[in-house]
PDB file of N, CA and C in Angstrom:
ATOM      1  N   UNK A   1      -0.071  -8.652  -1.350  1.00  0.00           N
ATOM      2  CA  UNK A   1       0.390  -8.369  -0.020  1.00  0.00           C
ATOM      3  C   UNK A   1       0.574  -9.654   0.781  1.00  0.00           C
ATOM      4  N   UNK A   2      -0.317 -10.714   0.745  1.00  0.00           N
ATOM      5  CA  UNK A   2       0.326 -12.037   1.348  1.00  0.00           C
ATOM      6  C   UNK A   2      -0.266 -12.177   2.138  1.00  0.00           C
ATOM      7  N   UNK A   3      -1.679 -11.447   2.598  1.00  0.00           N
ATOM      8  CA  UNK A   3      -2.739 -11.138   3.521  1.00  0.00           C
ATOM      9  C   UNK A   3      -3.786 -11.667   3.129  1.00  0.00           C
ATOM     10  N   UNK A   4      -4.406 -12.884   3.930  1.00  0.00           N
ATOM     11  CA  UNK A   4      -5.491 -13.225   3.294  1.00  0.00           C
ATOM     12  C   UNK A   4      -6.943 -12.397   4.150  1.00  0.00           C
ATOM     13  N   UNK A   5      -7.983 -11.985   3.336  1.00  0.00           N
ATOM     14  CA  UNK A   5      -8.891 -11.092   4.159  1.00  0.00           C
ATOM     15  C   UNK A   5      -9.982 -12.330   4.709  1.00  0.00           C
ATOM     16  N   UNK A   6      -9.706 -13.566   5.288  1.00  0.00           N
ATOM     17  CA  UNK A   6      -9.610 -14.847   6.449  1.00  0.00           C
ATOM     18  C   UNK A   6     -10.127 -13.691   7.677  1.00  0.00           C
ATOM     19  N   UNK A   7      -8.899 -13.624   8.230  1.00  0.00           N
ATOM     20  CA  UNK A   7      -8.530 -12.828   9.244  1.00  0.00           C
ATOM     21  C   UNK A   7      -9.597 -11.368   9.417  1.00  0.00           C
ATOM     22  N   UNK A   8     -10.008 -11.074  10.679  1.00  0.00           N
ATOM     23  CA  UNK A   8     -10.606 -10.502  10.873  1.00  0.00           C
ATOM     24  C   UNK A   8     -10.140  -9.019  10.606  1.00  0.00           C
ATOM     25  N   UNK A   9     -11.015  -8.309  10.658  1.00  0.00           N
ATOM     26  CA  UNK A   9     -10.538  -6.568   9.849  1.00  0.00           C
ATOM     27  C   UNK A   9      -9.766  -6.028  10.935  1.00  0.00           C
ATOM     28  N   UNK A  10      -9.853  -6.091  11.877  1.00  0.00           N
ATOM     29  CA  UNK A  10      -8.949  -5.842  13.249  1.00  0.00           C
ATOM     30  C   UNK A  10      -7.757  -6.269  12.566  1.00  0.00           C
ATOM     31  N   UNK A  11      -7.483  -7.086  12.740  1.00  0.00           N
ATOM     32  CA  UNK A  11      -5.651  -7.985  12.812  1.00  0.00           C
ATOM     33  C   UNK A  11      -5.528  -8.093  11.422  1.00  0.00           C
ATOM     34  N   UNK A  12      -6.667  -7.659  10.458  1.00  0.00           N
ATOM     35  CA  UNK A  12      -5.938  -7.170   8.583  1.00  0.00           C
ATOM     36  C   UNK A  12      -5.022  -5.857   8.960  1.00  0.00           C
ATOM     37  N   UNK A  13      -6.040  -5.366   9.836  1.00  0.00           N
ATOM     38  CA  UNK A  13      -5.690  -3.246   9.564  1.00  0.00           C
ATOM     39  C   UNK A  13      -4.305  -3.078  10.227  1.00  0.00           C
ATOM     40  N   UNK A  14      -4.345  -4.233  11.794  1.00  0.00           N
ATOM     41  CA  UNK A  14      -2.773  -4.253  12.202  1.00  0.00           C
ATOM     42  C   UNK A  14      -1.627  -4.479  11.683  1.00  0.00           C
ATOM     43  N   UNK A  15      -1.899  -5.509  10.923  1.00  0.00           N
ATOM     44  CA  UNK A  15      -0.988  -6.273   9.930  1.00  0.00           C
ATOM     45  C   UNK A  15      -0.664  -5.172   8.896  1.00  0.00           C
ATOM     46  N   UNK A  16      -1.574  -4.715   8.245  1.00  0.00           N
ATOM     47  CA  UNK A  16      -1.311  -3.416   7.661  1.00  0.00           C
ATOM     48  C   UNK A  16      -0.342  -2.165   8.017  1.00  0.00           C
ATOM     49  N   UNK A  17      -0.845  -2.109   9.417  1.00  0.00           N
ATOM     50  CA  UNK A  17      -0.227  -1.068   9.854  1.00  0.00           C
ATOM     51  C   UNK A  17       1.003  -1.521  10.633  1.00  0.00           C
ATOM     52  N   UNK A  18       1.772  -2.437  10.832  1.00  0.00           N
ATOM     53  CA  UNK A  18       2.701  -2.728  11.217  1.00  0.00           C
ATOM     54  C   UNK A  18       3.687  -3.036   9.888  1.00  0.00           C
ATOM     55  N   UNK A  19       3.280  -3.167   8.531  1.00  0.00           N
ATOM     56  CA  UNK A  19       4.030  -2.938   7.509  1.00  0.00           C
ATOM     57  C   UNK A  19       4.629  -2.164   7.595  1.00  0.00           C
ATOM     58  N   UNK A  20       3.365  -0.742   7.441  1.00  0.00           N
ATOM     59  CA  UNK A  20       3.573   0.381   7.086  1.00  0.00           C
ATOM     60  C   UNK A  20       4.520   0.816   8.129  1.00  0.00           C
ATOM     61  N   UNK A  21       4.642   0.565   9.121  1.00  0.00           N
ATOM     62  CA  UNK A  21       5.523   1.207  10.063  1.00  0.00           C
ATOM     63  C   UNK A  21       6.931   0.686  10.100  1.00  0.00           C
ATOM     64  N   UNK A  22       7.128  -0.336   9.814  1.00  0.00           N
ATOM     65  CA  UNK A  22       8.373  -1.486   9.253  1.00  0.00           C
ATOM     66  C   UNK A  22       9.264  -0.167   7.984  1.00  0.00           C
ATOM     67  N   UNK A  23       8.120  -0.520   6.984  1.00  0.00           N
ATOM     68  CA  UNK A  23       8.921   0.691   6.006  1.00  0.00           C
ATOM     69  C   UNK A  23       9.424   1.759   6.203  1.00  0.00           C
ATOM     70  N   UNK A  24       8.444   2.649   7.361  1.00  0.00           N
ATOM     71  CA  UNK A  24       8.714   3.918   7.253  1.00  0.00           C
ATOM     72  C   UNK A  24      10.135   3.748   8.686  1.00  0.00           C
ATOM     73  N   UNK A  25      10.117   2.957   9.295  1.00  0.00           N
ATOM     74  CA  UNK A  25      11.449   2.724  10.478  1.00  0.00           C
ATOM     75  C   UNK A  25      12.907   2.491   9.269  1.00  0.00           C
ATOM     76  N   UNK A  26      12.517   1.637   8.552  1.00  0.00           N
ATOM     77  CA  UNK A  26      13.755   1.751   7.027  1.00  0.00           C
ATOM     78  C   UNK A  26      13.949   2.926   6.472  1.00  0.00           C
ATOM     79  N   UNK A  27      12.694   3.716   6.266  1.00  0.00           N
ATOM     80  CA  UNK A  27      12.879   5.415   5.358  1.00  0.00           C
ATOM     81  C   UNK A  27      13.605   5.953   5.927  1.00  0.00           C
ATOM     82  N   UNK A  28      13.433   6.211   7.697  1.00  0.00           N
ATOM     83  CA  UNK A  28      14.697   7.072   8.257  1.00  0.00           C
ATOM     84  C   UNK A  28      15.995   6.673   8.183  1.00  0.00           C
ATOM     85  N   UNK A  29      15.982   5.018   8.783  1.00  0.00           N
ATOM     86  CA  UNK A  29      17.565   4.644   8.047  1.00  0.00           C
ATOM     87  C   UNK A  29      18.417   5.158   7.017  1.00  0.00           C
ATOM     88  N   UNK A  30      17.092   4.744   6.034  1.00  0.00           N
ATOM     89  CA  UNK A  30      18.191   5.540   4.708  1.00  0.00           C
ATOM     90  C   UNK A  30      18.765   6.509   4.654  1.00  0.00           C
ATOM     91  N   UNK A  31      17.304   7.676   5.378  1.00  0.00           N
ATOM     92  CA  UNK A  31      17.528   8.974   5.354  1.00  0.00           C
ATOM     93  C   UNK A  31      18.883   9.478   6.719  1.00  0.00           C
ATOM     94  N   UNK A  32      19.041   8.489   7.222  1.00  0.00           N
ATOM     95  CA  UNK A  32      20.486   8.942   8.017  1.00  0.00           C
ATOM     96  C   UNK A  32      21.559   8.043   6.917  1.00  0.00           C
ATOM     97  N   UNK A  33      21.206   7.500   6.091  1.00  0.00           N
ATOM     98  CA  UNK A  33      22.588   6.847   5.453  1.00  0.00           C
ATOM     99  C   UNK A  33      22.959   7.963   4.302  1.00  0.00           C
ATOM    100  N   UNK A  34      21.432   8.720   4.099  1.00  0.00           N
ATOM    101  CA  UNK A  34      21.795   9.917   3.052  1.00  0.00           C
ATOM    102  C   UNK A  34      22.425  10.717   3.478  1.00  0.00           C
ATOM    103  N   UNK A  35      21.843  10.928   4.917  1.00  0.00           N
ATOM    104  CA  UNK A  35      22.779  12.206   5.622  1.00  0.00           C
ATOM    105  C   UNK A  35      24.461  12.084   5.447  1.00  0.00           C
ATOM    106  N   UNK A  36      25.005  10.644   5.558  1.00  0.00           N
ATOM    107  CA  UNK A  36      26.471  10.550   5.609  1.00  0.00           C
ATOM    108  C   UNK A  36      26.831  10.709   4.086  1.00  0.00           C
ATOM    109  N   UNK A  37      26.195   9.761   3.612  1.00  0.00           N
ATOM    110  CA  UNK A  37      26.398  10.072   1.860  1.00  0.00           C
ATOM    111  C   UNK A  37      26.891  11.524   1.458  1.00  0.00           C
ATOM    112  N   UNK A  38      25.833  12.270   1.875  1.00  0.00           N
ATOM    113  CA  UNK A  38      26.098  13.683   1.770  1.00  0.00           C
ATOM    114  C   UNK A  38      27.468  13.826   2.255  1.00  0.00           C
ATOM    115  N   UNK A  39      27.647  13.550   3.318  1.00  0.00           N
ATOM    116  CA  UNK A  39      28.501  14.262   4.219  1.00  0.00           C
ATOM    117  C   UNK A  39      29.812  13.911   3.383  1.00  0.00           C
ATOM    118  N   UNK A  40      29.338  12.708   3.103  1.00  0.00           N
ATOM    119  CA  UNK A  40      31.295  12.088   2.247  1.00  0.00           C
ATOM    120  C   UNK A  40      31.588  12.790   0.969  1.00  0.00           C
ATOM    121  N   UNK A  41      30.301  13.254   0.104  1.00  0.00           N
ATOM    122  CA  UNK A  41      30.521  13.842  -0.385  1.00  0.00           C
ATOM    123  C   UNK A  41      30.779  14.927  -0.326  1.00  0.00           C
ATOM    124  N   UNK A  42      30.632  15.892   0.245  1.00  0.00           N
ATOM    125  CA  UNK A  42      31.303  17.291   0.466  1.00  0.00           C
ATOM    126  C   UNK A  42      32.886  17.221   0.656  1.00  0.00           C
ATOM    127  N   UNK A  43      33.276  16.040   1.394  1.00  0.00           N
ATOM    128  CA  UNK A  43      34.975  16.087   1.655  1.00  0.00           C
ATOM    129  C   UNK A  43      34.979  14.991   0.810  1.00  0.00           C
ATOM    130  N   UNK A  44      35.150  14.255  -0.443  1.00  0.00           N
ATOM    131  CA  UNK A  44      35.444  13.614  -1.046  1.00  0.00           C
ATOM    132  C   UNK A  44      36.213  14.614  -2.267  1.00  0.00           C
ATOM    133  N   UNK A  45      37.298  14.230  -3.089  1.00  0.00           N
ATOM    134  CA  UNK A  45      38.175  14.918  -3.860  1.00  0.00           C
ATOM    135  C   UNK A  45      38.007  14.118  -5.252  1.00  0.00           C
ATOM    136  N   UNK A  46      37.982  13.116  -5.267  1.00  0.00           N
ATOM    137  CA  UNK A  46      38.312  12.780  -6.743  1.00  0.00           C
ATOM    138  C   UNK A  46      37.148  12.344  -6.953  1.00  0.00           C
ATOM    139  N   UNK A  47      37.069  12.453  -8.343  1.00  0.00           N
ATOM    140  CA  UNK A  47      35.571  12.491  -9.191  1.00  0.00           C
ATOM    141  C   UNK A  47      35.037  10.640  -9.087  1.00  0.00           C
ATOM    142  N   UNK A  48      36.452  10.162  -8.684  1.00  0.00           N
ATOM    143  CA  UNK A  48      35.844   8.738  -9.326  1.00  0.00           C
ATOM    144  C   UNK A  48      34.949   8.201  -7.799  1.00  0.00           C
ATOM    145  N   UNK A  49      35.514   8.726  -6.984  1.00  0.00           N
ATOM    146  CA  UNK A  49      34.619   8.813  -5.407  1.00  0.00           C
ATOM    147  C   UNK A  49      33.266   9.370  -5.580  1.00  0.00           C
ATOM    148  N   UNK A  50      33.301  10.428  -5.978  1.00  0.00           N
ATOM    149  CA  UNK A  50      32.421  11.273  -5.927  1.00  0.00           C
ATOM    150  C   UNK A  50      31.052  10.585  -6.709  1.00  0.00           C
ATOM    151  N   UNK A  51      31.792   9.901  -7.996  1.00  0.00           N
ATOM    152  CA  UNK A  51      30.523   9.178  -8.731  1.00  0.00           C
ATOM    153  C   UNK A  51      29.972   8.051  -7.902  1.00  0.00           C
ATOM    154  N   UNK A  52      30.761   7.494  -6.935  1.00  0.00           N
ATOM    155  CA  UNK A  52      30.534   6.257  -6.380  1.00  0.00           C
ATOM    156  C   UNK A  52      29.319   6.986  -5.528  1.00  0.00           C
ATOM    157  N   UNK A  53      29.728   7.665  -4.860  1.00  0.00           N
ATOM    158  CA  UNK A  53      28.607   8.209  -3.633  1.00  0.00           C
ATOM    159  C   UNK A  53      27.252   8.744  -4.569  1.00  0.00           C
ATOM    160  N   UNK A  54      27.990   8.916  -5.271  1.00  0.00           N
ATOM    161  CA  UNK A  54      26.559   9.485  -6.440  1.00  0.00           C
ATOM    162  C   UNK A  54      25.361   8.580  -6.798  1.00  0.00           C
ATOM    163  N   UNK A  55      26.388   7.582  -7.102  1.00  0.00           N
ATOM    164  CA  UNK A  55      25.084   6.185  -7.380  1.00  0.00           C
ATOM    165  C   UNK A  55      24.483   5.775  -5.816  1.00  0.00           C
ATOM    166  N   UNK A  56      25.439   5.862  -5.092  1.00  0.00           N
ATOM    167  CA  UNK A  56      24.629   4.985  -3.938  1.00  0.00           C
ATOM    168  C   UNK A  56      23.714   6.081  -3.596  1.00  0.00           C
ATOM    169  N   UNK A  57      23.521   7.332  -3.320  1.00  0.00           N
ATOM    170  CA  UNK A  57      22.650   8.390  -3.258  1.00  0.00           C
ATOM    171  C   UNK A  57      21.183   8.245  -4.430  1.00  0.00           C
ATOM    172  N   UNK A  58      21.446   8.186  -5.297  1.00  0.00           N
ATOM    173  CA  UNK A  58      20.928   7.838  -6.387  1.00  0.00           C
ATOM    174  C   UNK A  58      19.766   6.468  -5.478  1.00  0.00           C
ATOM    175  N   UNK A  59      20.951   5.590  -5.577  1.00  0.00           N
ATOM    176  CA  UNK A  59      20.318   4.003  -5.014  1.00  0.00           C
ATOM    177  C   UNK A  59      19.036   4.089  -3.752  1.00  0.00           C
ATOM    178  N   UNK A  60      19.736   4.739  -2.861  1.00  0.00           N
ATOM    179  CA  UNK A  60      19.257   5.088  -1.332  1.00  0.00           C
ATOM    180  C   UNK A  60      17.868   6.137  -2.315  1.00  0.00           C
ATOM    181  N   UNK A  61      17.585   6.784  -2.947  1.00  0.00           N
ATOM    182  CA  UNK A  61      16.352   7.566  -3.509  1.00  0.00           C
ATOM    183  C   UNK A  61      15.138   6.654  -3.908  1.00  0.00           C
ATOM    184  N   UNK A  62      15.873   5.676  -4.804  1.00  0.00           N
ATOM    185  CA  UNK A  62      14.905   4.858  -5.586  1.00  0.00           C
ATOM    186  C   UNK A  62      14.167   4.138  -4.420  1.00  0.00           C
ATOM    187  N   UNK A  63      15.008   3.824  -3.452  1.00  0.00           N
ATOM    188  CA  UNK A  63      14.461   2.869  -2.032  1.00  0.00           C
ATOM    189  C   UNK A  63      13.538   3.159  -1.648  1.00  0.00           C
ATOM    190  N   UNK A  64      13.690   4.633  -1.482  1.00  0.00           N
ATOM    191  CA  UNK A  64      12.898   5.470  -0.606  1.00  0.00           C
ATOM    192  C   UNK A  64      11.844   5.604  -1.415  1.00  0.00           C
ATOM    193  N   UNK A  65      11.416   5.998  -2.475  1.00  0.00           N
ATOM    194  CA  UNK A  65      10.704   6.114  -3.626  1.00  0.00           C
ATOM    195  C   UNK A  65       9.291   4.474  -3.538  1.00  0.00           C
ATOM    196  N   UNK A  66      10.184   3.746  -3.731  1.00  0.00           N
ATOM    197  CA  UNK A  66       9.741   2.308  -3.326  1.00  0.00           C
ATOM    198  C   UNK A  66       8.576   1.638  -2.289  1.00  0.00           C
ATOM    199  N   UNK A  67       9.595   2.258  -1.279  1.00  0.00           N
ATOM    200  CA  UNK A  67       8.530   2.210  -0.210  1.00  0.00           C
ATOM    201  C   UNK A  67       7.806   2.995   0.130  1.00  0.00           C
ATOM    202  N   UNK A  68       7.925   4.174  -0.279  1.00  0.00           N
ATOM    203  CA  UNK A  68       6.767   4.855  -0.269  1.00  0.00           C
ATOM    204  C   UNK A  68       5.298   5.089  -0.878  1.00  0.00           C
ATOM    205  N   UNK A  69       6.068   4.540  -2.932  1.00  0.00           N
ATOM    206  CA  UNK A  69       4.607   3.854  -2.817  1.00  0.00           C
ATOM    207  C   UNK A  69       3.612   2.249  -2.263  1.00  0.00           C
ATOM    208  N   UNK A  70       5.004   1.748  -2.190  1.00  0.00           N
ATOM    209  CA  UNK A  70       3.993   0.507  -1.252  1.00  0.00           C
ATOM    210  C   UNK A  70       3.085   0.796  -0.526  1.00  0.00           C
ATOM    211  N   UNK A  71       3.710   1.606   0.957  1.00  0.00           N
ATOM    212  CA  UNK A  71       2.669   2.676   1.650  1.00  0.00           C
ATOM    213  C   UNK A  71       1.297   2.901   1.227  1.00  0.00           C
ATOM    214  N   UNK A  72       1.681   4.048   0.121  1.00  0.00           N
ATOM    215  CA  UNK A  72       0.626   4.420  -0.839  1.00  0.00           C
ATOM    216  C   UNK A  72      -0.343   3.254  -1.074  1.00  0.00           C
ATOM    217  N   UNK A  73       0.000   2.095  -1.532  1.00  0.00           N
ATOM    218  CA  UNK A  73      -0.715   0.805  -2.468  1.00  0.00           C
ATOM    219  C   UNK A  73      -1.654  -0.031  -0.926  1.00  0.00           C
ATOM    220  N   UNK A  74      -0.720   0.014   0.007  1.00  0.00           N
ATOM    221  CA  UNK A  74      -1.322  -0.629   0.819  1.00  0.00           C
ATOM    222  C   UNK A  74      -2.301   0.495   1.448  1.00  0.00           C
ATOM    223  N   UNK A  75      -2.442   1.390   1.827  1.00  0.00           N
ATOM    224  CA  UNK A  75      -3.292   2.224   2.156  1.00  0.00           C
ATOM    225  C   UNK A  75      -4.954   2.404   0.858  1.00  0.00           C
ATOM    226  N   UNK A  76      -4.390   2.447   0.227  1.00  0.00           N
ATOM    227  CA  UNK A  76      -5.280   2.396  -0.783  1.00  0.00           C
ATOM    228  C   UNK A  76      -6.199   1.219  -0.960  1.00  0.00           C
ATOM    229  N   UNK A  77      -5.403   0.214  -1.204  1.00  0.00           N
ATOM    230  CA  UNK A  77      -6.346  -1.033  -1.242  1.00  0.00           C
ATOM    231  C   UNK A  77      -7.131  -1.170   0.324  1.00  0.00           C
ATOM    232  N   UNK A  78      -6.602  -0.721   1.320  1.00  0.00           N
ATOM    233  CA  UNK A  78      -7.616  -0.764   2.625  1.00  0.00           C
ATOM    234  C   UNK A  78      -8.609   0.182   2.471  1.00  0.00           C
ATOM    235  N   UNK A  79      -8.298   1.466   1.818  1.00  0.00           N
ATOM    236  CA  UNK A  79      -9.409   2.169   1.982  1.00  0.00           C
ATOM    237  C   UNK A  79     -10.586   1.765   0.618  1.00  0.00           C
ATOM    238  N   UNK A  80      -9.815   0.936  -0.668  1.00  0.00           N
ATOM    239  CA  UNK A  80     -11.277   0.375  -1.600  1.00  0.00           C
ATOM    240  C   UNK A  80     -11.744  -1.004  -0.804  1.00  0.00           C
ATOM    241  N   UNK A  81     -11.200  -1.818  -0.004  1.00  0.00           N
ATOM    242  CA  UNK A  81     -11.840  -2.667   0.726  1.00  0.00           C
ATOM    243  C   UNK A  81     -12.921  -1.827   1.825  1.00  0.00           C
ATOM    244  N   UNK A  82     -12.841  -0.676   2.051  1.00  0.00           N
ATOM    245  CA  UNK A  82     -13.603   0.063   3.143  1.00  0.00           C
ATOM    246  C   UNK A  82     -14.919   0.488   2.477  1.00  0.00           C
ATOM    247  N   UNK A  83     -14.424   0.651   1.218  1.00  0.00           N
ATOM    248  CA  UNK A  83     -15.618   1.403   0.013  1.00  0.00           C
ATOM    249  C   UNK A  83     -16.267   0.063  -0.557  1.00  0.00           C
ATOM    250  N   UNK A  84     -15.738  -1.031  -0.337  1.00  0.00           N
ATOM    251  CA  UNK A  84     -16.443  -1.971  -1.058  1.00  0.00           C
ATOM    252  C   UNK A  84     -17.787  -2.734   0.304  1.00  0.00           C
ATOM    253  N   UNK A  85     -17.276  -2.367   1.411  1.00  0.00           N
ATOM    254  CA  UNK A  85     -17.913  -2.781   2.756  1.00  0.00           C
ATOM    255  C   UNK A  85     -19.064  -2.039   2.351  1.00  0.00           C
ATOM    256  N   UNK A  86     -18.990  -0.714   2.514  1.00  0.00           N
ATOM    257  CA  UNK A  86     -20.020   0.063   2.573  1.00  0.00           C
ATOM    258  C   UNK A  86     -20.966   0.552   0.980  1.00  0.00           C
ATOM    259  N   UNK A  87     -20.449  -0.306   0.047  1.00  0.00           N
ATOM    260  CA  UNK A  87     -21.159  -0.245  -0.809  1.00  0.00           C
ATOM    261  C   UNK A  87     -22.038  -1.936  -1.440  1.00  0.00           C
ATOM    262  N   UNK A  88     -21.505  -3.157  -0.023  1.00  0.00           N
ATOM    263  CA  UNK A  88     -22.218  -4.171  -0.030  1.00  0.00           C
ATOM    264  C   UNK A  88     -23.259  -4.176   0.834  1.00  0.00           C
ATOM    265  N   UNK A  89     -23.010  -2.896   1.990  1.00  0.00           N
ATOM    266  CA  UNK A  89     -24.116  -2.917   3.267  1.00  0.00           C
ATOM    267  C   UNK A  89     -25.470  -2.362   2.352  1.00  0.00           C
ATOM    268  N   UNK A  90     -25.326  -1.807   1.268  1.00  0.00           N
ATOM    269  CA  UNK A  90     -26.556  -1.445   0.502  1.00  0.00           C
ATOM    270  C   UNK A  90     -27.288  -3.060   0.382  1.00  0.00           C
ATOM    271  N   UNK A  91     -28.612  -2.720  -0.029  1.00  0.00           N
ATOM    272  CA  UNK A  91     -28.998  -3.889  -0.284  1.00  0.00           C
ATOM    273  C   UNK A  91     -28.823  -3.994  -2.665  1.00  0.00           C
ATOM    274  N   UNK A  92     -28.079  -5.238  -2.571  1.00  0.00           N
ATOM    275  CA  UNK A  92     -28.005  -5.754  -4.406  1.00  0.00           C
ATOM    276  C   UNK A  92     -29.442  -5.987  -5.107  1.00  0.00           C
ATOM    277  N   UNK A  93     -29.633  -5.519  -5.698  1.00  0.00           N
ATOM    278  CA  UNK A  93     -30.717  -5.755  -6.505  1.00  0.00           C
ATOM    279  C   UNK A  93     -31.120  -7.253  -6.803  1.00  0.00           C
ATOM    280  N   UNK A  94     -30.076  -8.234  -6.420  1.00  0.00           N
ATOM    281  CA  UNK A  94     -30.691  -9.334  -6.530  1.00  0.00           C
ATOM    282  C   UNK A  94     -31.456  -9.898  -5.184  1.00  0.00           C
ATOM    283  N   UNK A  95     -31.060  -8.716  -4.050  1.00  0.00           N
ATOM    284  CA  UNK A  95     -31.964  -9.214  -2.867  1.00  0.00           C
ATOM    285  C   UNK A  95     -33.367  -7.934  -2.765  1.00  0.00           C
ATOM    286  N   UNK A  96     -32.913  -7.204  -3.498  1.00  0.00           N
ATOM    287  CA  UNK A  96     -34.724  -6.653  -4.115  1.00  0.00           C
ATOM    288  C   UNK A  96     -35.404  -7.853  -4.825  1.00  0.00           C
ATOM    289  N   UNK A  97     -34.889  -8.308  -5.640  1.00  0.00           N
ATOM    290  CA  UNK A  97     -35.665  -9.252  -5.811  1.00  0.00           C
ATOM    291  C   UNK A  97     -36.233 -10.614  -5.105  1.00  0.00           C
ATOM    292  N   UNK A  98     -35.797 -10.666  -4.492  1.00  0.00           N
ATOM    293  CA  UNK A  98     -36.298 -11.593  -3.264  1.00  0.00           C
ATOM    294  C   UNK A  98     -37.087 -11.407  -2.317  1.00  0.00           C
ATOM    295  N   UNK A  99     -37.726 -10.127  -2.384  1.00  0.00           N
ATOM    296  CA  UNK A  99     -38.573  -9.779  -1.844  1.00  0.00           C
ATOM    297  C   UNK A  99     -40.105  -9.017  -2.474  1.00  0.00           C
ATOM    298  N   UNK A 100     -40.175  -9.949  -4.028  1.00  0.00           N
ATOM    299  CA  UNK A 100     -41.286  -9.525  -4.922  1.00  0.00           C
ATOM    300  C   UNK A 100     -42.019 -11.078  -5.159  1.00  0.00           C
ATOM    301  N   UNK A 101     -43.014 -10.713  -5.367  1.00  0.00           N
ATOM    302  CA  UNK A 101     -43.633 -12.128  -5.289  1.00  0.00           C
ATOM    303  C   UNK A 101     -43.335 -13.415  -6.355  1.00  0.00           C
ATOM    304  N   UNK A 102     -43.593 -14.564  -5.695  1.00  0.00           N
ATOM    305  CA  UNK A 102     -42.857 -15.480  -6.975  1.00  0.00           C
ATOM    306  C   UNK A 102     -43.056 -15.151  -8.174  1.00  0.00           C
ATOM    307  N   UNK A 103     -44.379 -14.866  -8.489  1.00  0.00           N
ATOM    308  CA  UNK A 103     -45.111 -15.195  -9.735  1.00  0.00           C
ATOM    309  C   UNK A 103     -44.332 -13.822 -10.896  1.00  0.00           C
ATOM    310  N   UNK A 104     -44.045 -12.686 -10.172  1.00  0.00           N
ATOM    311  CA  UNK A 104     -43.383 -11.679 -11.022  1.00  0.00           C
ATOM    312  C   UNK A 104     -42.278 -12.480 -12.189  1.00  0.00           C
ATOM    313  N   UNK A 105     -42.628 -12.041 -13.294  1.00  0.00           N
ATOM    314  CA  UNK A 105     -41.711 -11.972 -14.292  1.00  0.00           C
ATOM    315  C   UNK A 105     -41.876 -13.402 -14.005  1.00  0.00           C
ATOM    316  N   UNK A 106     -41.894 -14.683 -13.440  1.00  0.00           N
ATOM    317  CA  UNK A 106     -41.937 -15.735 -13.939  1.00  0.00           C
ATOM    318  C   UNK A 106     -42.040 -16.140 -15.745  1.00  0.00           C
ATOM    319  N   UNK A 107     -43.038 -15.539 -16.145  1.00  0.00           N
ATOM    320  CA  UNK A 107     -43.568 -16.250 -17.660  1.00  0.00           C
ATOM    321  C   UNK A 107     -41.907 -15.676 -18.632  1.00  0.00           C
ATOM    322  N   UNK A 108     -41.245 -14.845 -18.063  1.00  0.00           N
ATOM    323  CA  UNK A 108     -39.993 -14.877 -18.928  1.00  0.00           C
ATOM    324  C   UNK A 108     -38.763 -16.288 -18.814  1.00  0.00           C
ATOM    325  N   UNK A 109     -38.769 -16.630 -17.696  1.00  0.00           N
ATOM    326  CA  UNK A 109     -38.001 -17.464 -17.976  1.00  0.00           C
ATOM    327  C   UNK A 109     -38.387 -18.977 -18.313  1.00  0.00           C
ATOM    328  N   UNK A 110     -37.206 -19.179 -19.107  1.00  0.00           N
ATOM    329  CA  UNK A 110     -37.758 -20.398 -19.562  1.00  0.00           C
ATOM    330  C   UNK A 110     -37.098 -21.645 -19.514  1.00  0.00           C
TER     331      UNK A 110
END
């Protein structure tokens, strides 16, 4: 994503969410460029037109497709960065151990 997690979780989640809103302001675009697509196709006559609008319809899908899972990817990775917060606020077993007396298990290492 090009986001370094530097930046505080505030102005990550904005940054995030001003993607996401970037894309989805493009999804409707398309989705009014589909609307005409359509439209040319209904009064279009010859097949070799008809294929043309076909691919770009086609094209305009995959787009949409695209950014939607980006969406998806970026939402996701915020919410396992959310799961990884709240599964570091536990305390690690290596800071249980920091709170047992020196002498434990000492004679193992060597």
């Amino acid at each position: 994503m090009g986001v370094t997690m530097a930046v505080n979780n505030t102005e990550y989640l904005k940054t995030i969410a001003s993607i996401i809103e970037f894309r989805c302001e493009n999804i409707l675009k398309v989705r009014n460029m589909l609307a005409k697509d359509i439209e040319e196709l209904h009064i279009t006559k010859s097949q070799r037109s008809r294929d043309r609008v076909c691919n770009d319809i086609y094209s305009k899908i995959e787009y949409i497709e695209t950014l939607l899972s980006k969406n998806i990817d970026d939402i996701m990775s915020v919410e396992i960065i959310e799961m990884d917060k709240l599964f570091k606020s536990k305390p690690d077993m290596s800071d249980l151990s920091l709170n047992m007396k020196s002498d434990d298990y000492s004679h193992y290492i060597q």
